[in-house]
N, C-alpha and C. Protein backbone atom coordinates (compact mmCIF):
# COMPACT_ATOMS: atom_id res chain seq x y z
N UNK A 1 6.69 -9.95 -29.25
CA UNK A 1 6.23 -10.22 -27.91
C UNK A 1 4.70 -10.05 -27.88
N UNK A 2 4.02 -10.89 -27.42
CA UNK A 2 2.78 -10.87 -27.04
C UNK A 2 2.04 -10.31 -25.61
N UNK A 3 1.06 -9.73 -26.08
CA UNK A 3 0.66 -8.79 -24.68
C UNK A 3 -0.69 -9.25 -23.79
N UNK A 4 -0.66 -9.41 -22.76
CA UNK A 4 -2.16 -9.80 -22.07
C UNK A 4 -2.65 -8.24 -21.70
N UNK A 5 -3.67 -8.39 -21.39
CA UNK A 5 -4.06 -7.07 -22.01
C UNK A 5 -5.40 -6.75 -20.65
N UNK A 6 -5.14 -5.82 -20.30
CA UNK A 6 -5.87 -5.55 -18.82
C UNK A 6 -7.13 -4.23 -18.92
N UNK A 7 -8.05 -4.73 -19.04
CA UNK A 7 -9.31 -3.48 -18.91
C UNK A 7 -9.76 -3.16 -17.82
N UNK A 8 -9.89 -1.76 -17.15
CA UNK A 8 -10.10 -1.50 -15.92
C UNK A 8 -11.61 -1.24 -15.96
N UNK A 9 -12.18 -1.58 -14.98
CA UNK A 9 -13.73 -1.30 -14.65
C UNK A 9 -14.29 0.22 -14.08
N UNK A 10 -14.53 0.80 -14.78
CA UNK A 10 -15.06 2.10 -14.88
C UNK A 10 -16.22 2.79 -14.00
N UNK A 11 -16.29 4.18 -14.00
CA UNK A 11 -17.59 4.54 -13.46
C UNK A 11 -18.81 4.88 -15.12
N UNK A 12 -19.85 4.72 -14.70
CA UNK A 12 -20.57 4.94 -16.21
C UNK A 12 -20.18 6.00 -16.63
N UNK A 13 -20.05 7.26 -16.48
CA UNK A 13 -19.51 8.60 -16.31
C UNK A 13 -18.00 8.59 -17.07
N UNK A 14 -17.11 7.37 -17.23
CA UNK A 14 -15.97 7.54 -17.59
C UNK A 14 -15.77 6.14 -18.55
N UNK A 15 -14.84 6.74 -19.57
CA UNK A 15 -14.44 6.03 -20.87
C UNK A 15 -13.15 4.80 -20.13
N UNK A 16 -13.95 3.28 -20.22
CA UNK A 16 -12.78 2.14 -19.75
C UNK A 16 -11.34 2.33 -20.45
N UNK A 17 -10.61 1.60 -19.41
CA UNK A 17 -9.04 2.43 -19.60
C UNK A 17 -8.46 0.57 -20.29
N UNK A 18 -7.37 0.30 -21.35
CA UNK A 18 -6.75 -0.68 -21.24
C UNK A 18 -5.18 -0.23 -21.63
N UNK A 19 -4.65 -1.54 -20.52
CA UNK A 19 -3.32 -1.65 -20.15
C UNK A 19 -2.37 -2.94 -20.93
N UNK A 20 -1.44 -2.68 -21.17
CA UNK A 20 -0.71 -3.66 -22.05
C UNK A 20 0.02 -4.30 -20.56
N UNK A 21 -0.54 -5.49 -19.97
CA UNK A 21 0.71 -5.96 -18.54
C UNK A 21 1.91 -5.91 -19.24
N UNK A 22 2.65 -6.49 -20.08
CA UNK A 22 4.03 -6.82 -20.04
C UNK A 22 4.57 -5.24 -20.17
N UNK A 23 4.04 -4.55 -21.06
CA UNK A 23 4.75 -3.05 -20.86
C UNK A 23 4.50 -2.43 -19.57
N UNK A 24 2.91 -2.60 -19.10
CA UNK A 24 3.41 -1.78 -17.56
C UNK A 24 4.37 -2.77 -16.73
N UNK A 25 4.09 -3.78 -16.86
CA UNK A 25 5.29 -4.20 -15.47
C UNK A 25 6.73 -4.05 -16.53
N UNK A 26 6.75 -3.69 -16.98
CA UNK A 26 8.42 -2.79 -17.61
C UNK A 26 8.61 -1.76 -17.06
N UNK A 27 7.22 -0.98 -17.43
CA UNK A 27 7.64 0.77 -16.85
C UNK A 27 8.02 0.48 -15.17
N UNK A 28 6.74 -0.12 -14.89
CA UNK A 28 7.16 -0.21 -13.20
C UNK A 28 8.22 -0.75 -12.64
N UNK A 29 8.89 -1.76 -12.92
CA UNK A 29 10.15 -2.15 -12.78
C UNK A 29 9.52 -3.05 -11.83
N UNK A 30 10.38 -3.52 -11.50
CA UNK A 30 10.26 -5.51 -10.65
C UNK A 30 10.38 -4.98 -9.06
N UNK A 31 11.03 -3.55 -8.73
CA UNK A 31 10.33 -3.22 -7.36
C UNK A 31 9.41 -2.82 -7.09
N UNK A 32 8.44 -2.34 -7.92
CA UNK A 32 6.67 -1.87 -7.79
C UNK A 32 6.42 -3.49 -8.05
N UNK A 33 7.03 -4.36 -8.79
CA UNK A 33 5.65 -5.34 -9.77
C UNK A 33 5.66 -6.88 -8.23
N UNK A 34 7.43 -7.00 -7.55
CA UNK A 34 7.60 -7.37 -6.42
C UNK A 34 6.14 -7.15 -5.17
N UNK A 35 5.73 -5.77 -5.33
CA UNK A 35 4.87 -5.50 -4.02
C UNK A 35 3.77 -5.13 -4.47
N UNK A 36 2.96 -5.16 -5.86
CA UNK A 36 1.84 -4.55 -6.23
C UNK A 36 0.54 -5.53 -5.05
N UNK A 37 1.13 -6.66 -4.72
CA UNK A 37 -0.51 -7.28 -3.92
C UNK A 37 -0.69 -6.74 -2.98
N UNK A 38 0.55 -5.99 -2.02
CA UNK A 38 0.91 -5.06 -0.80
C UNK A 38 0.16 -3.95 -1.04
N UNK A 39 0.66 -3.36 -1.87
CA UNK A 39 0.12 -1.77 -2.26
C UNK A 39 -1.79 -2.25 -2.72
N UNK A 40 -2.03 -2.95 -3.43
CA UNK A 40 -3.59 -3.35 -3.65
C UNK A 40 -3.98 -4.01 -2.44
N UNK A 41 -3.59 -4.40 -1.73
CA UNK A 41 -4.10 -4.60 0.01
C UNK A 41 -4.28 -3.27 0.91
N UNK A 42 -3.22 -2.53 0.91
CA UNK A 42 -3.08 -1.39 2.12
C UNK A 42 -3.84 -0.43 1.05
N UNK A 43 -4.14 -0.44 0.16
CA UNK A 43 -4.69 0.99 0.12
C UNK A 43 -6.49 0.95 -1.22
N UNK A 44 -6.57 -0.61 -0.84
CA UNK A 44 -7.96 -0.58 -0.66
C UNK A 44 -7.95 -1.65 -1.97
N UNK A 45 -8.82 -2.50 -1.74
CA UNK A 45 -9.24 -3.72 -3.01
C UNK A 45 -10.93 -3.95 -2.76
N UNK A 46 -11.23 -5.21 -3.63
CA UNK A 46 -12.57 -5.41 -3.74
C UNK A 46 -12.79 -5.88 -2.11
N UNK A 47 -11.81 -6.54 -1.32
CA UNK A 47 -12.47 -6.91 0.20
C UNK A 47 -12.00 -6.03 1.22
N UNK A 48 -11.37 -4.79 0.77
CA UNK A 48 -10.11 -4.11 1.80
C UNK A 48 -10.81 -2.53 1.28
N UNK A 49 -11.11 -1.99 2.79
CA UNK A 49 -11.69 -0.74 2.51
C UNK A 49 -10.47 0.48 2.25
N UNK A 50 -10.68 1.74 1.28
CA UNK A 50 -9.69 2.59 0.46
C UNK A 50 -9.47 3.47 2.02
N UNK A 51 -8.06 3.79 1.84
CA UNK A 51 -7.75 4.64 3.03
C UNK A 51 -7.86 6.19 2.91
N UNK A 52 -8.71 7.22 3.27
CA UNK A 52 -9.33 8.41 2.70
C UNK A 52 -8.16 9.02 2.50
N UNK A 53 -8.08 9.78 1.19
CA UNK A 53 -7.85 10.32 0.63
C UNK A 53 -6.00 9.93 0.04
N UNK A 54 -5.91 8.99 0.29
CA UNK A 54 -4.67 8.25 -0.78
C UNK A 54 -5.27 7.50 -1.84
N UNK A 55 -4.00 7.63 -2.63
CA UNK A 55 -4.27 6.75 -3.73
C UNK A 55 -3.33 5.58 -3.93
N UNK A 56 -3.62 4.57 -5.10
CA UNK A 56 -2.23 3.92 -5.11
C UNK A 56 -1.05 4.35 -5.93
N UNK A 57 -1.35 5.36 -6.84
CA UNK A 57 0.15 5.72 -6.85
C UNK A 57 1.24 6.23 -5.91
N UNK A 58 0.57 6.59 -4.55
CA UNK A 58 1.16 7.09 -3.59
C UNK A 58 1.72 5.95 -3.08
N UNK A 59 1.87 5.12 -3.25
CA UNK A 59 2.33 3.88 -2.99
C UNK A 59 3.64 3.36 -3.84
N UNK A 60 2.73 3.51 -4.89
CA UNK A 60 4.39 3.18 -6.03
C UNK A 60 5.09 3.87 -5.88
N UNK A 61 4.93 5.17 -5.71
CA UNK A 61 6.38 6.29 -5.67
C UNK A 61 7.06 6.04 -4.48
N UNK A 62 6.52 5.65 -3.56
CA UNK A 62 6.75 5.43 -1.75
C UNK A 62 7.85 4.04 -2.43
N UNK A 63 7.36 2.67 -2.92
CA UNK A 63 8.02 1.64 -2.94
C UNK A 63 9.66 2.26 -3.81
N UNK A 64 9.41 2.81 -4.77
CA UNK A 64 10.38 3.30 -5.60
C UNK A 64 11.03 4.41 -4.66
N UNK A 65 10.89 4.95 -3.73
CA UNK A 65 11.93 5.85 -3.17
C UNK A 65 12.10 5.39 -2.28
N UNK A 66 11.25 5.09 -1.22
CA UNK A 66 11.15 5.23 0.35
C UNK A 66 11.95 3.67 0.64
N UNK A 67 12.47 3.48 0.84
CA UNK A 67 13.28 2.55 1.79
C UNK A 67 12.53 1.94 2.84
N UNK A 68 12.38 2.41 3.63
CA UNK A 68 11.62 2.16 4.90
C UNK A 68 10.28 1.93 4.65
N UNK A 69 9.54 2.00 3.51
CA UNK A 69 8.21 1.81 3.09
C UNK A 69 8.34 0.59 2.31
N UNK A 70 9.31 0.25 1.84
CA UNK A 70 9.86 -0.92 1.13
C UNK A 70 9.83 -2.04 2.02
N UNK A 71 10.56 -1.49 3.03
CA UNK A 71 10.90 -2.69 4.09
C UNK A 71 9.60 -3.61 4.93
N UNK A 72 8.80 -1.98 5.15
CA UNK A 72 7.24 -2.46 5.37
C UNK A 72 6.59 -3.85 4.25
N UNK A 73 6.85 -3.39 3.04
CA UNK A 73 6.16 -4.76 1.86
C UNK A 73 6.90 -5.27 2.25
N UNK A 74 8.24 -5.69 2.25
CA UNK A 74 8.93 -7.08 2.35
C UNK A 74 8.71 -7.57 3.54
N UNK A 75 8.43 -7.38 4.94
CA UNK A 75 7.79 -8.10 6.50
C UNK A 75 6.39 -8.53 5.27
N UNK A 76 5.77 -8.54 5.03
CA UNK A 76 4.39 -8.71 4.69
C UNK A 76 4.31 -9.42 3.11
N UNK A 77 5.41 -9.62 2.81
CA UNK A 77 5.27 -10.67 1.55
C UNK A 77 6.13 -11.95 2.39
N UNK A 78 6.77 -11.72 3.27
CA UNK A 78 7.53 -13.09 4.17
C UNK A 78 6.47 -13.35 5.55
N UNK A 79 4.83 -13.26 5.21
CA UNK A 79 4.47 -13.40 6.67
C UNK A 79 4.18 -14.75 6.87
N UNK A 80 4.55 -15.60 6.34
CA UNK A 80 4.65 -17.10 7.25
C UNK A 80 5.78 -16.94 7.99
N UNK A 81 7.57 -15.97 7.97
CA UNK A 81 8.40 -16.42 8.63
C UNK A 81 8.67 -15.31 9.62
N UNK A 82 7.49 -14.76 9.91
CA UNK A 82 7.63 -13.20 10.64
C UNK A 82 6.44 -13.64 11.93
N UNK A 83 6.43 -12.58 12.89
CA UNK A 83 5.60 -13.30 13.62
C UNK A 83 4.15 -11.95 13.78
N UNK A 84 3.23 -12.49 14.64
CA UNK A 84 1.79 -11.75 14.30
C UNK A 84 2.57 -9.84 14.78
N UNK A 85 3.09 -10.06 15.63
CA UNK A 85 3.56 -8.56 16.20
C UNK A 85 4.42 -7.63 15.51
N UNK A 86 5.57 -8.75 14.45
CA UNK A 86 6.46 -7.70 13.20
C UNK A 86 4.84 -7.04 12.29
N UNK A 87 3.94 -7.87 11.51
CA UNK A 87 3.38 -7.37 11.02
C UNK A 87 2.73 -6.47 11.19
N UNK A 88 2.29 -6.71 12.54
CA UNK A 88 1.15 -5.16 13.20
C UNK A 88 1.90 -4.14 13.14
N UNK A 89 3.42 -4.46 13.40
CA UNK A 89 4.09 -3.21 13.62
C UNK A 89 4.68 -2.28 12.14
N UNK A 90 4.33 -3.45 11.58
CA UNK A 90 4.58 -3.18 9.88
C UNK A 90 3.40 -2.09 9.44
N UNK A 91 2.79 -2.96 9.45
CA UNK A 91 1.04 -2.91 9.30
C UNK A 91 1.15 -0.42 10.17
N UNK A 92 1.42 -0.60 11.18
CA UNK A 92 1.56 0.61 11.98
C UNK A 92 2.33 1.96 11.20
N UNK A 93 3.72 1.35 10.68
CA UNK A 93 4.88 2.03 9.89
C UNK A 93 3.95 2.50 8.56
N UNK A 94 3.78 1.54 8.05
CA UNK A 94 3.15 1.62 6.61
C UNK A 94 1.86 2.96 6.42
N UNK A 95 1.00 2.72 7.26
CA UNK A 95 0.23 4.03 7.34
C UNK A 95 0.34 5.34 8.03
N UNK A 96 1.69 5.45 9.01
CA UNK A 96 2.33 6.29 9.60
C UNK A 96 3.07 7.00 8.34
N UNK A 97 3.83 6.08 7.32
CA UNK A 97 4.17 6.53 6.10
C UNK A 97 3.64 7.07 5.19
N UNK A 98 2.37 6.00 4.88
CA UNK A 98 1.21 6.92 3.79
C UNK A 98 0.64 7.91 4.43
N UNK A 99 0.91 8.70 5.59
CA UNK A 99 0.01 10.16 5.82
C UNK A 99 1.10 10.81 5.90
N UNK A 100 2.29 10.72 6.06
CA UNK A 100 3.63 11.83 5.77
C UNK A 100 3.80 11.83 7.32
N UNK A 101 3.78 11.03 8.21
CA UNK A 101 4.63 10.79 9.73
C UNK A 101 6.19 10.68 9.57
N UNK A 102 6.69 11.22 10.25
CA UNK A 102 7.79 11.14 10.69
C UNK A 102 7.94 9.20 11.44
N UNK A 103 9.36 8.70 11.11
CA UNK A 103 9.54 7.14 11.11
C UNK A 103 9.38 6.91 12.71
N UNK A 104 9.65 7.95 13.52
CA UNK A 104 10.03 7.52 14.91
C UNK A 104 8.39 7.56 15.16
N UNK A 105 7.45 8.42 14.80
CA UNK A 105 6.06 8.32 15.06
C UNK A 105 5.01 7.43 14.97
N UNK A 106 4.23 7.38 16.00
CA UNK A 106 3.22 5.89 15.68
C UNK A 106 1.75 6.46 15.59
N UNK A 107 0.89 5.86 15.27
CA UNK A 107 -0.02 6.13 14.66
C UNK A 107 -1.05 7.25 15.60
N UNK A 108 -0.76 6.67 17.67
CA UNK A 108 -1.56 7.89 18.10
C UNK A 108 -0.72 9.07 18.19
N UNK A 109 0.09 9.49 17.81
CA UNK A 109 0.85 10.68 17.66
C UNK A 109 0.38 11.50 16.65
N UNK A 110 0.62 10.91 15.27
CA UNK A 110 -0.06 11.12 13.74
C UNK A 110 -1.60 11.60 14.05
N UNK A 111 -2.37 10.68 14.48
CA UNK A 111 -3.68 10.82 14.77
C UNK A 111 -4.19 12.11 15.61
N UNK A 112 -3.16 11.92 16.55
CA UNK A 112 -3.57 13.70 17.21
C UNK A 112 -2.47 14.56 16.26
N UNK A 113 -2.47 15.16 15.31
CA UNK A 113 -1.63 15.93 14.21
C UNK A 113 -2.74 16.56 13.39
N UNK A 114 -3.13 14.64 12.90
CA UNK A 114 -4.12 15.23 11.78
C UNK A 114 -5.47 15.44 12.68
């Protein structure tokens, strides 16, 4: 099997990292590799600002356990057949999730917490 082969862009301060894709999307399994553009959207890319103090593995473990954090990526990989208000409300769940909210809670609840 042949490997494409992924180099991550570094700080000068730190030694560049490379990734074999076909083995990580093995380890990760096809429900992380399903939502990785989700998880590199919500929790920060080259046009999408990082949400303080998460990371994205907090994301993969969330897709791999959390159910309800799952369900959030799947409204948002179907948004041509969803409408602007499922997503916001997606969009709402999803970071109610990444700060450790309780599901019935919305974001100004969370917000007066933290």
């Amino acid at each position: 099997m042949t490997c494409s082969w992924h180099q991550s862009q570094s700080k000068p301060q730190q030694k560049n990292r490379v990734w074999c894709i076909n083995q990580s999307k093995e380890i990760l399994g096809p429900g992380v590799c399903d939502h990785v553009l989700f998880i590199h959207a919500v929790l920060g890319c080259d046009t999408t600002s990082r949400l303080f103090g998460l990371g994205k593995d907090l994301a993969v473990r969330k897709i791999k356990s959390d159910a309800l954090f799952c369900q959030q990526a799947v409204v948002f990989s179907r948004a041509e057949q969803v409408t602007k208000e499922d997503i916001i409300m997606a969009g709402e769940k999803t970071l109610v999730s990444l700060y450790g909210g309780a599901k019935e809670e919305g974001l100004d609840i969370l917000q007066a917490v933290l």
